[in-house]
PDB file of N, CA and C in Angstrom:
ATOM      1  N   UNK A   1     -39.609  14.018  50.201  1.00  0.00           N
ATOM      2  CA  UNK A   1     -38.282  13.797  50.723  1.00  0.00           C
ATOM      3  C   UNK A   1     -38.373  13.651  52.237  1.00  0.00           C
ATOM      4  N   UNK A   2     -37.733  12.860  52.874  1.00  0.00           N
ATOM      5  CA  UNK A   2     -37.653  12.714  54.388  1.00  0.00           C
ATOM      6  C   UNK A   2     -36.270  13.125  54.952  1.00  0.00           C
ATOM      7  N   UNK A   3     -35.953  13.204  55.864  1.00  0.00           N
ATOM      8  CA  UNK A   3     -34.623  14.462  56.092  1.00  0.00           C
ATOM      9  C   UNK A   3     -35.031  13.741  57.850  1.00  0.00           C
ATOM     10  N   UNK A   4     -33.600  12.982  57.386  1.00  0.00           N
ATOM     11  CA  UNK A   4     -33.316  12.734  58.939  1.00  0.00           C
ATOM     12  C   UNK A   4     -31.881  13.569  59.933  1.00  0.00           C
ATOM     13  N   UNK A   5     -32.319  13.856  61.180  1.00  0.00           N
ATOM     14  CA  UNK A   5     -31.438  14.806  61.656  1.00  0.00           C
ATOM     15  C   UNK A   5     -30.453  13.834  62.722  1.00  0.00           C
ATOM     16  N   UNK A   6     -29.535  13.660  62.410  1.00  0.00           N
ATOM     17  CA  UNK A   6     -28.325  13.186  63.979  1.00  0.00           C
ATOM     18  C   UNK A   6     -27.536  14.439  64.075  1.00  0.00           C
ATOM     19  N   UNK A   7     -27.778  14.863  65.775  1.00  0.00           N
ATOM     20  CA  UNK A   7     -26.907  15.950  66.159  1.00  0.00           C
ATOM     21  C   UNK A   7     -26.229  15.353  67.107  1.00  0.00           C
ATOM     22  N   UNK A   8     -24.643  15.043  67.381  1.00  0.00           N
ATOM     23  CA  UNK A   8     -23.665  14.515  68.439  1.00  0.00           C
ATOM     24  C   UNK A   8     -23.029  15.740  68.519  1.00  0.00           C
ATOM     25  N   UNK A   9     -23.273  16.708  69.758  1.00  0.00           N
ATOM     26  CA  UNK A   9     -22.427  17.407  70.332  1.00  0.00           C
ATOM     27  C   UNK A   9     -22.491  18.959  69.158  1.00  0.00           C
ATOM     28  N   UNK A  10     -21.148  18.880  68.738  1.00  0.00           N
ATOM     29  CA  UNK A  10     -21.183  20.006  67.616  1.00  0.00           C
ATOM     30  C   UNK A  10     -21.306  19.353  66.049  1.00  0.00           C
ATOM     31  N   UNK A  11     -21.215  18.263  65.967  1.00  0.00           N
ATOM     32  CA  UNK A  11     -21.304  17.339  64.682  1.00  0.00           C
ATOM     33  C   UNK A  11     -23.080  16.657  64.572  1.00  0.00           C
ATOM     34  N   UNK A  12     -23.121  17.589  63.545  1.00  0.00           N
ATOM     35  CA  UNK A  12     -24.961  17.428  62.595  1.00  0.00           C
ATOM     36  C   UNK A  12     -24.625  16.884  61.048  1.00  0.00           C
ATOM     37  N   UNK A  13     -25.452  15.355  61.566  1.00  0.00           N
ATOM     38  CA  UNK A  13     -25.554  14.495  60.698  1.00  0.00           C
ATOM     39  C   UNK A  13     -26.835  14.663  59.655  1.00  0.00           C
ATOM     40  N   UNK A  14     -27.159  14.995  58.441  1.00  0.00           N
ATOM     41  CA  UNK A  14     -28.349  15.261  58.116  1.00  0.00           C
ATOM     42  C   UNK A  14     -28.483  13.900  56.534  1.00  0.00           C
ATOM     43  N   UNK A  15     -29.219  12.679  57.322  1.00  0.00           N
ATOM     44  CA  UNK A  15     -29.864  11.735  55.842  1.00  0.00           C
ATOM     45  C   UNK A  15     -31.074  12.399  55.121  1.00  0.00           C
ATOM     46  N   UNK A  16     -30.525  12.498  53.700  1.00  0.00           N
ATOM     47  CA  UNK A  16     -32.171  12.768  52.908  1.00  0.00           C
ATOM     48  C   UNK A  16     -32.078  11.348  52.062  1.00  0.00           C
ATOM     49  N   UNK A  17     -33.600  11.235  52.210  1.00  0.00           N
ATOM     50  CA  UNK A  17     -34.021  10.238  51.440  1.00  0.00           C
ATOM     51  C   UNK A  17     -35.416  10.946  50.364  1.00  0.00           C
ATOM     52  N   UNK A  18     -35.046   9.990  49.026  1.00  0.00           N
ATOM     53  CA  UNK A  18     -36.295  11.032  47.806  1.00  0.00           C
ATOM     54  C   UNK A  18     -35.182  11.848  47.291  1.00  0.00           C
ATOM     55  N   UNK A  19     -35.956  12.744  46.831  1.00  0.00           N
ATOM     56  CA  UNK A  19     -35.500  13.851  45.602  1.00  0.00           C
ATOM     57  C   UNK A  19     -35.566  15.426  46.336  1.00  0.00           C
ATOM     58  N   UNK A  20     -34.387  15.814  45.890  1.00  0.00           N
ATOM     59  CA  UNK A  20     -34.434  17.428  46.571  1.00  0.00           C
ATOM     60  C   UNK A  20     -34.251  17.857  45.551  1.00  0.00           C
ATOM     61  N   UNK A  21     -35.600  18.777  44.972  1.00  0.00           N
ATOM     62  CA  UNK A  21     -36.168  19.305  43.854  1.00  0.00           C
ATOM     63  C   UNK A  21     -36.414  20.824  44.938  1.00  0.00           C
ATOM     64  N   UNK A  22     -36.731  21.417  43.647  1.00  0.00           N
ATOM     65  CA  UNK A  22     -37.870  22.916  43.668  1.00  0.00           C
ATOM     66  C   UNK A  22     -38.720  22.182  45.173  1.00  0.00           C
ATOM     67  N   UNK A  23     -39.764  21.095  45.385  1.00  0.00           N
ATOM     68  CA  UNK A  23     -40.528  21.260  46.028  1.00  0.00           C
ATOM     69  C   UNK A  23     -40.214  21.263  47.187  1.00  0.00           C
ATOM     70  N   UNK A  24     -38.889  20.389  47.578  1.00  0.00           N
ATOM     71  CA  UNK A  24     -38.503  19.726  48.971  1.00  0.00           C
ATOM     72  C   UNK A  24     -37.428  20.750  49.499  1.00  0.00           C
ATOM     73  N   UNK A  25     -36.538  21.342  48.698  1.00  0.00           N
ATOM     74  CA  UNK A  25     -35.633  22.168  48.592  1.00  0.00           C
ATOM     75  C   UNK A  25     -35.936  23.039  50.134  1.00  0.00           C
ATOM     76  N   UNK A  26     -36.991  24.040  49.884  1.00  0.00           N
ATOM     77  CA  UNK A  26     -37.156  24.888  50.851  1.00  0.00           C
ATOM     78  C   UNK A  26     -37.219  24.385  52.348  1.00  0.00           C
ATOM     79  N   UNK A  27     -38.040  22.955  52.275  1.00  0.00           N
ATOM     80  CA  UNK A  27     -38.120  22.022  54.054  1.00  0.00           C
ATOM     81  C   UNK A  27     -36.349  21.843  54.604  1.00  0.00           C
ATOM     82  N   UNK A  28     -35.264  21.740  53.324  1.00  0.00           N
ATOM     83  CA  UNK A  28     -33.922  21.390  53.911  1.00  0.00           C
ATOM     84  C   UNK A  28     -33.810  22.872  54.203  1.00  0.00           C
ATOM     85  N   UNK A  29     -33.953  23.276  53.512  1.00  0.00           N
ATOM     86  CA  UNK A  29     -33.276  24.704  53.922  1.00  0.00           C
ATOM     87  C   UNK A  29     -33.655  25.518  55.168  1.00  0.00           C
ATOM     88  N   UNK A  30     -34.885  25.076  55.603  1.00  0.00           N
ATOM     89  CA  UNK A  30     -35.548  25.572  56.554  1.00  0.00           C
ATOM     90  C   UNK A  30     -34.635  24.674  58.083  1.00  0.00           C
ATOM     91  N   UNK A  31     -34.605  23.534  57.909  1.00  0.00           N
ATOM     92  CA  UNK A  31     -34.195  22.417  58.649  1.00  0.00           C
ATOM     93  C   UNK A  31     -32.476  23.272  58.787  1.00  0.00           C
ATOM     94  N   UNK A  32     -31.960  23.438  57.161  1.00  0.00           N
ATOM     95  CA  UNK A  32     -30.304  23.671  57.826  1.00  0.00           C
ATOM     96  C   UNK A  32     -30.109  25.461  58.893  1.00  0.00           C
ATOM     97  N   UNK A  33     -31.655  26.012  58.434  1.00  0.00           N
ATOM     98  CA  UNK A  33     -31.653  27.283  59.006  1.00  0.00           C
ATOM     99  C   UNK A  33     -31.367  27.239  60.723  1.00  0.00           C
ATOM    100  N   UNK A  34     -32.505  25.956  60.903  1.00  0.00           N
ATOM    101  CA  UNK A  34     -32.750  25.588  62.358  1.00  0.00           C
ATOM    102  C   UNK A  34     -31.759  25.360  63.328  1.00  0.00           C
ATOM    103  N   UNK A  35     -30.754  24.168  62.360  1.00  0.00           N
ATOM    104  CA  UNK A  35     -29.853  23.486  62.748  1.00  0.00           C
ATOM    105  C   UNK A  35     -28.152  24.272  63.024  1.00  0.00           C
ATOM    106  N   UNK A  36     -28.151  24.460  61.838  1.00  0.00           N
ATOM    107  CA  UNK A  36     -26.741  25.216  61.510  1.00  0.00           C
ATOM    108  C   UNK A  36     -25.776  26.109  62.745  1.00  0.00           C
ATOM    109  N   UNK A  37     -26.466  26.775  62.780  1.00  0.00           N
ATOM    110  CA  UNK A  37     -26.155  27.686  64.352  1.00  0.00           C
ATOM    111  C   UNK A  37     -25.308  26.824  65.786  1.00  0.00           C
ATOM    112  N   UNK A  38     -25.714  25.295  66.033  1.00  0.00           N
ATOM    113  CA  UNK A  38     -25.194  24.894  66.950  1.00  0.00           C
ATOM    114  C   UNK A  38     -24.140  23.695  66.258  1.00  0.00           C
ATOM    115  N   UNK A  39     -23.977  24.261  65.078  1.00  0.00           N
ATOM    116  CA  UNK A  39     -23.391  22.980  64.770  1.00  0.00           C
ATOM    117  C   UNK A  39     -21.832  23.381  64.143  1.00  0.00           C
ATOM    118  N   UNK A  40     -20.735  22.389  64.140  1.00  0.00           N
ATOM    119  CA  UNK A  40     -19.091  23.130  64.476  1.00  0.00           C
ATOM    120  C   UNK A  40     -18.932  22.408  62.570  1.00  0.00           C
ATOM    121  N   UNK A  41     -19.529  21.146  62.314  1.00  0.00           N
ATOM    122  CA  UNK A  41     -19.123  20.184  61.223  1.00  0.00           C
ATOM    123  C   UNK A  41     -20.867  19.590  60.935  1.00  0.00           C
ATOM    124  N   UNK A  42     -20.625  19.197  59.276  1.00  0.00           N
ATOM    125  CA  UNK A  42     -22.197  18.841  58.668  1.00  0.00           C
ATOM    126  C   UNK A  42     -21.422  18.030  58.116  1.00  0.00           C
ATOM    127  N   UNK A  43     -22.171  16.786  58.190  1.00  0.00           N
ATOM    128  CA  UNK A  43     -22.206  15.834  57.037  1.00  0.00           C
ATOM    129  C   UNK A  43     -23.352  15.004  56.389  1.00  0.00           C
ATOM    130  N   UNK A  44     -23.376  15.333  55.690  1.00  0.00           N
ATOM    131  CA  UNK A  44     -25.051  15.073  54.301  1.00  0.00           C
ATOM    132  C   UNK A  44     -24.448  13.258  54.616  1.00  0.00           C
ATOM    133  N   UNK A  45     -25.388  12.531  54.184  1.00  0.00           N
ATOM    134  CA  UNK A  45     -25.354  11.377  53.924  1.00  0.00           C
ATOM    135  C   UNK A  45     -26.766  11.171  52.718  1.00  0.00           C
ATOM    136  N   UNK A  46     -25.790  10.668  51.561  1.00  0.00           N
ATOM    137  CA  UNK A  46     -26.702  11.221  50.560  1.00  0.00           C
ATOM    138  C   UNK A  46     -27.385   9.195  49.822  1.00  0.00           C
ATOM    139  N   UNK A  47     -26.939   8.429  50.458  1.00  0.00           N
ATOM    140  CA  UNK A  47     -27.337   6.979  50.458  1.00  0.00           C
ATOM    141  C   UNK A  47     -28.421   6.653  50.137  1.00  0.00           C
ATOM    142  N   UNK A  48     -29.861   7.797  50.202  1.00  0.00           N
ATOM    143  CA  UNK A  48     -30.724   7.221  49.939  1.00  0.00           C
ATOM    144  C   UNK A  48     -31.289   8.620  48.952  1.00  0.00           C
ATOM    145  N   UNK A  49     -30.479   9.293  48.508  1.00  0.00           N
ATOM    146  CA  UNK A  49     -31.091  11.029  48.138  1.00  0.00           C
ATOM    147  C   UNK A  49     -31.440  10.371  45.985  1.00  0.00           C
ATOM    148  N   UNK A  50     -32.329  10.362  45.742  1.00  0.00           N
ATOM    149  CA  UNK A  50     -32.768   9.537  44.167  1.00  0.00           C
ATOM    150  C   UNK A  50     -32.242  10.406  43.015  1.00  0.00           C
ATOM    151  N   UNK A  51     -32.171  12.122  43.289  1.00  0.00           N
ATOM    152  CA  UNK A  51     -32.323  13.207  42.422  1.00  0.00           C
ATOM    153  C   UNK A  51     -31.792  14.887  43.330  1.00  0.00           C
ATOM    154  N   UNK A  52     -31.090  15.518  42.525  1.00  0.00           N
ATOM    155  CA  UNK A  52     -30.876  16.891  43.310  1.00  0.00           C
ATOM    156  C   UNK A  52     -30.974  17.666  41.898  1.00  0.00           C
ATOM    157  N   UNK A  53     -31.849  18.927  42.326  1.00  0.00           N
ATOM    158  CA  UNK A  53     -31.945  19.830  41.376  1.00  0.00           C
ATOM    159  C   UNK A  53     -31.113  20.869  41.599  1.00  0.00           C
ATOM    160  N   UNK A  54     -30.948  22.026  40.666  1.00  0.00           N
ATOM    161  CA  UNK A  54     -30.364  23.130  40.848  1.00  0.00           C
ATOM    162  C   UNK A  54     -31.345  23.577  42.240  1.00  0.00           C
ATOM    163  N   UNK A  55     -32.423  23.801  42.580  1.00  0.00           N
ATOM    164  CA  UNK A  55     -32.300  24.076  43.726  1.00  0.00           C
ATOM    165  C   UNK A  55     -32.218  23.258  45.010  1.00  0.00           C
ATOM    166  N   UNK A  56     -32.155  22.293  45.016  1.00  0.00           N
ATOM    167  CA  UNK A  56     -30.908  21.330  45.943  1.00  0.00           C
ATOM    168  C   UNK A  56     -29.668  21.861  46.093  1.00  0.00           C
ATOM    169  N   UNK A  57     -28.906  22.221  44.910  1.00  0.00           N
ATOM    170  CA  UNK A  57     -27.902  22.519  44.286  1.00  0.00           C
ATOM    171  C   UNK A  57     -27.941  24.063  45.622  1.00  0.00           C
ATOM    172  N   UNK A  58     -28.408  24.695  45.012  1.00  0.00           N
ATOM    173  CA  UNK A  58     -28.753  26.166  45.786  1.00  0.00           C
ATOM    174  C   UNK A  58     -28.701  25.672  47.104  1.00  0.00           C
ATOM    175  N   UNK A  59     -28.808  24.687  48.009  1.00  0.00           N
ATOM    176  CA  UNK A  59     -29.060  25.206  49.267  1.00  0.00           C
ATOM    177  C   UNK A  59     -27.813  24.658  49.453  1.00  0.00           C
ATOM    178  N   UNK A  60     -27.258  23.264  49.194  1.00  0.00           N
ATOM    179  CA  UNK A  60     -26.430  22.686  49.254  1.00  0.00           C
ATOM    180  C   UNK A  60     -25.015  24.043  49.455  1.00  0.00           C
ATOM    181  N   UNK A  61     -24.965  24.524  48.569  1.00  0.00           N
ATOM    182  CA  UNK A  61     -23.953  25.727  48.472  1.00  0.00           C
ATOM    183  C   UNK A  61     -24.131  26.473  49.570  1.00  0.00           C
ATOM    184  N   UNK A  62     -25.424  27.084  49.535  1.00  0.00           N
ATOM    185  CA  UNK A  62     -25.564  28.179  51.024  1.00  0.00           C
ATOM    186  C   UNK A  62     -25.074  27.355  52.444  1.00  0.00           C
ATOM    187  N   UNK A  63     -25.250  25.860  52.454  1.00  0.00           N
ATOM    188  CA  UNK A  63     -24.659  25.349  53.923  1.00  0.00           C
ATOM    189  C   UNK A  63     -22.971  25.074  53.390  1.00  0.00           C
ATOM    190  N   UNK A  64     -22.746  25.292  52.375  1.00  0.00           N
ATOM    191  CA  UNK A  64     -21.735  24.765  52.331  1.00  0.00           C
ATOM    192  C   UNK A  64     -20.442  26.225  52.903  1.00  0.00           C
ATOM    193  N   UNK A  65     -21.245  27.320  52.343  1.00  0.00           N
ATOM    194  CA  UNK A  65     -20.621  28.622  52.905  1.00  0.00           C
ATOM    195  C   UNK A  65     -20.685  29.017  54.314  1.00  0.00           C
ATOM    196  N   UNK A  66     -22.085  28.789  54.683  1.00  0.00           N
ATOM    197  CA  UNK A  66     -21.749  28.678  55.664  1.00  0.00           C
ATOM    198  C   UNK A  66     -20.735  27.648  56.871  1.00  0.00           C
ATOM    199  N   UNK A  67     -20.445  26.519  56.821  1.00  0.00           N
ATOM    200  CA  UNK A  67     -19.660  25.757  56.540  1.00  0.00           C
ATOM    201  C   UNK A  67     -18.068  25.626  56.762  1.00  0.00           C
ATOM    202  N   UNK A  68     -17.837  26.489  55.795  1.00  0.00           N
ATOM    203  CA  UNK A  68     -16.928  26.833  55.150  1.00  0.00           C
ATOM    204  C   UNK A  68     -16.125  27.828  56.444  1.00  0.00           C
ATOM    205  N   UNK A  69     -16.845  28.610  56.987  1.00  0.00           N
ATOM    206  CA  UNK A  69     -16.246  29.400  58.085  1.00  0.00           C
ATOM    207  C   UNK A  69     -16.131  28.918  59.885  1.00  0.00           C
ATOM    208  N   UNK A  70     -16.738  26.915  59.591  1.00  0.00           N
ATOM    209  CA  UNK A  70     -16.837  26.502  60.818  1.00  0.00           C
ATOM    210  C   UNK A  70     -15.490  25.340  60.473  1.00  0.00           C
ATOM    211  N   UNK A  71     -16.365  23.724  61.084  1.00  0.00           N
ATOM    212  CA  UNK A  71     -15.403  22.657  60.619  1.00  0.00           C
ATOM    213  C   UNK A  71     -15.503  22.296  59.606  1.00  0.00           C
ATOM    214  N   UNK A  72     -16.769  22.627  58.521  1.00  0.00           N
ATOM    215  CA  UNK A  72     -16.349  22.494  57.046  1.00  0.00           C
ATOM    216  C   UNK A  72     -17.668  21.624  56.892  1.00  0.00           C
ATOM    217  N   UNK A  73     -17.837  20.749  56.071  1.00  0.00           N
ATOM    218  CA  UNK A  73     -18.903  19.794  55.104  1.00  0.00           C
ATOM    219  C   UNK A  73     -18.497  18.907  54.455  1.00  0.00           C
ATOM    220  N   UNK A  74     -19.104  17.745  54.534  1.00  0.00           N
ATOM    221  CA  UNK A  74     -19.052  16.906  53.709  1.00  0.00           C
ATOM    222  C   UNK A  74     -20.160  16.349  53.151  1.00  0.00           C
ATOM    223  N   UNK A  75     -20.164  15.365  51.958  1.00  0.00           N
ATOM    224  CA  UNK A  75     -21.325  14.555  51.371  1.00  0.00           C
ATOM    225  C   UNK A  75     -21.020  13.113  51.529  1.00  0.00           C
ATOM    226  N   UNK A  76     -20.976  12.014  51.756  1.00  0.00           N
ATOM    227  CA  UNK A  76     -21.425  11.235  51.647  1.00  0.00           C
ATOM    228  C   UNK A  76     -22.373  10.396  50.973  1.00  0.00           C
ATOM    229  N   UNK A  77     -21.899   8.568  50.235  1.00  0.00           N
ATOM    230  CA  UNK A  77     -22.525   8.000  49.692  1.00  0.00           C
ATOM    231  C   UNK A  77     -23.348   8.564  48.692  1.00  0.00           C
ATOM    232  N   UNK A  78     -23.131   9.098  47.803  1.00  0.00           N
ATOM    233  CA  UNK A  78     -23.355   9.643  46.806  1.00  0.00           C
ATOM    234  C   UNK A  78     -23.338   8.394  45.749  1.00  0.00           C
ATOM    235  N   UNK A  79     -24.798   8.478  45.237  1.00  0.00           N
ATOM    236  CA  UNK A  79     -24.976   7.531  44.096  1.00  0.00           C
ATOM    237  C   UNK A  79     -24.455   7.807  42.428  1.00  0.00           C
ATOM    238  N   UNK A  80     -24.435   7.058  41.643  1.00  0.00           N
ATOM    239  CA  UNK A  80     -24.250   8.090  40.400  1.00  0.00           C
ATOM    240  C   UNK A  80     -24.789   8.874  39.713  1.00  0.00           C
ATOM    241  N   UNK A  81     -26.106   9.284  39.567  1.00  0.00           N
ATOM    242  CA  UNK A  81     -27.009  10.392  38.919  1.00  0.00           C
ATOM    243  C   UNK A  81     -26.486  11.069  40.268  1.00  0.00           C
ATOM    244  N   UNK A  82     -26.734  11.265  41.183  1.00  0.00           N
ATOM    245  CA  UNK A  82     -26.003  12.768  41.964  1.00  0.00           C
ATOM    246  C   UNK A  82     -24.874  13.558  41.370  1.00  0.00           C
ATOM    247  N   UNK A  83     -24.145  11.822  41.465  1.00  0.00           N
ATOM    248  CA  UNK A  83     -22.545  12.492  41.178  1.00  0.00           C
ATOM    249  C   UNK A  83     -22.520  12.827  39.936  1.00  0.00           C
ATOM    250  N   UNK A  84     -23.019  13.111  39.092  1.00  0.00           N
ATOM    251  CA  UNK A  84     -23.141  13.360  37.750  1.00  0.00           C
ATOM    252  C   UNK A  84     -23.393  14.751  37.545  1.00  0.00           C
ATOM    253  N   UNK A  85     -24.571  15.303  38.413  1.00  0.00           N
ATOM    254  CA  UNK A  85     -25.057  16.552  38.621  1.00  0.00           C
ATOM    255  C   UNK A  85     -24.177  17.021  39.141  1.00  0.00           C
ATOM    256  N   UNK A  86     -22.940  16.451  40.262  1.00  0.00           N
ATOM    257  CA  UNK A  86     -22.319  17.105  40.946  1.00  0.00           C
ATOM    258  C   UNK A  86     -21.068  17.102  39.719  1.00  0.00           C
ATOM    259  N   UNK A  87     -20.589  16.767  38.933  1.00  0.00           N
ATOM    260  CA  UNK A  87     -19.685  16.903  37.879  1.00  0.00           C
ATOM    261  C   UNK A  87     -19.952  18.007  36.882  1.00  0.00           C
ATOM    262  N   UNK A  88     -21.649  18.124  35.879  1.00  0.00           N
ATOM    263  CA  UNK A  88     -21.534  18.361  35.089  1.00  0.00           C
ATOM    264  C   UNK A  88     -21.574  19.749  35.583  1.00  0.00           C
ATOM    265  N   UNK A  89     -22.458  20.024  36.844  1.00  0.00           N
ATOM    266  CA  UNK A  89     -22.523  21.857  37.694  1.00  0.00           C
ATOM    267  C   UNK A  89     -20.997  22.039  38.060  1.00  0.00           C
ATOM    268  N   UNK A  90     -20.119  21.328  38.438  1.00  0.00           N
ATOM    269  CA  UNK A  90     -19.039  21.699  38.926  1.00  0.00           C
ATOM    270  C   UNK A  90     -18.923  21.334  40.530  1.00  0.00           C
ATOM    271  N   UNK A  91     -19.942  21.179  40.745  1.00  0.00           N
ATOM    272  CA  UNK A  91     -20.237  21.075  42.642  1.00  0.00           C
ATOM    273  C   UNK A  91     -19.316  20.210  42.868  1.00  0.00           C
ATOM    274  N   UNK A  92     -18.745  19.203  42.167  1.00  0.00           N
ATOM    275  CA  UNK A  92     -17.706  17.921  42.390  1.00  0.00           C
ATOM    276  C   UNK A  92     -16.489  18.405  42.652  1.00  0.00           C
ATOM    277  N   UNK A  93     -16.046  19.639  42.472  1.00  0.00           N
ATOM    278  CA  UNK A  93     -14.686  20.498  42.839  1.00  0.00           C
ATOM    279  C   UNK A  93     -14.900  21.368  43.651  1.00  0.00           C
ATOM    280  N   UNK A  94     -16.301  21.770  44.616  1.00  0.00           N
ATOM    281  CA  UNK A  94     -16.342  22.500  45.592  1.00  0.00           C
ATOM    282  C   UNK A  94     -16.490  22.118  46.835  1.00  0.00           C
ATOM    283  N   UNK A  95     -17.665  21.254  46.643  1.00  0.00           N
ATOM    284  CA  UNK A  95     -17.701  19.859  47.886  1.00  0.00           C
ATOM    285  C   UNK A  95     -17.039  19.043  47.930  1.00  0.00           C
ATOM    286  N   UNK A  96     -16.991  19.309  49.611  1.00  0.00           N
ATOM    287  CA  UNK A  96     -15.719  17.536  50.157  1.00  0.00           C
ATOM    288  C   UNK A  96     -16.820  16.229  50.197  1.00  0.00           C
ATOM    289  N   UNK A  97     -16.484  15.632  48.864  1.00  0.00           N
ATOM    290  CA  UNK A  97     -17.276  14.234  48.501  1.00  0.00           C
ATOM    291  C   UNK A  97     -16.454  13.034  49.345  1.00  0.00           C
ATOM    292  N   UNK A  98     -17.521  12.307  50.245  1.00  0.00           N
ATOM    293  CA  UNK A  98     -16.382  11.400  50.595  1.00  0.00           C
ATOM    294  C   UNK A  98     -16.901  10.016  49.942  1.00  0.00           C
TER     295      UNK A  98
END
């Protein structure tokens, strides 16, 4: 997975491209650990993301709480096997999908 970072000001832009599985999972999470702290609003841009596992799923949630107590989160460009995962887990009624 490749995980591109745009930070403007307090707004962190984060593209993944590939699959956020079990293996890749922990590099985002490490990345939103890094990031998160200076940042007011997140928005995923998910345009090139192939596959998200439950632990995708897992981190996705932990930024999303965190998140949740700043300017909030969004996803972006979401293909349809995402959005599918994001339906059948429920994630499609917790995340702001744009």
């Amino acid at each position: 997975m490749t995980i591109t970072k745009n930070q403007n000001g307090a707004n962190l832009e984060i593209a993944l491209e590939g699959r956020l599985d079990t293996m890749t999972a922990p590099e985002l999470e490490a990345e939103l650990n890094a990031s998160l702290p200076g940042a007011d609003t997140l928005t995923f841009d998910f345009s090139k993301l192939a596959y998200i596992s439950s632990a995708g799923l897992r981190v996705l949630l932990s930024a999303h709480k965190v998140m949740s107590a700043k300017g909030g989160m969004k996803v972006t460009h979401v293909n349809e096997i995402v959005q599918e995962v994001f339906d059948v887990t429920g994630f499609a009624d917790i995340l702001n999908i744009a």
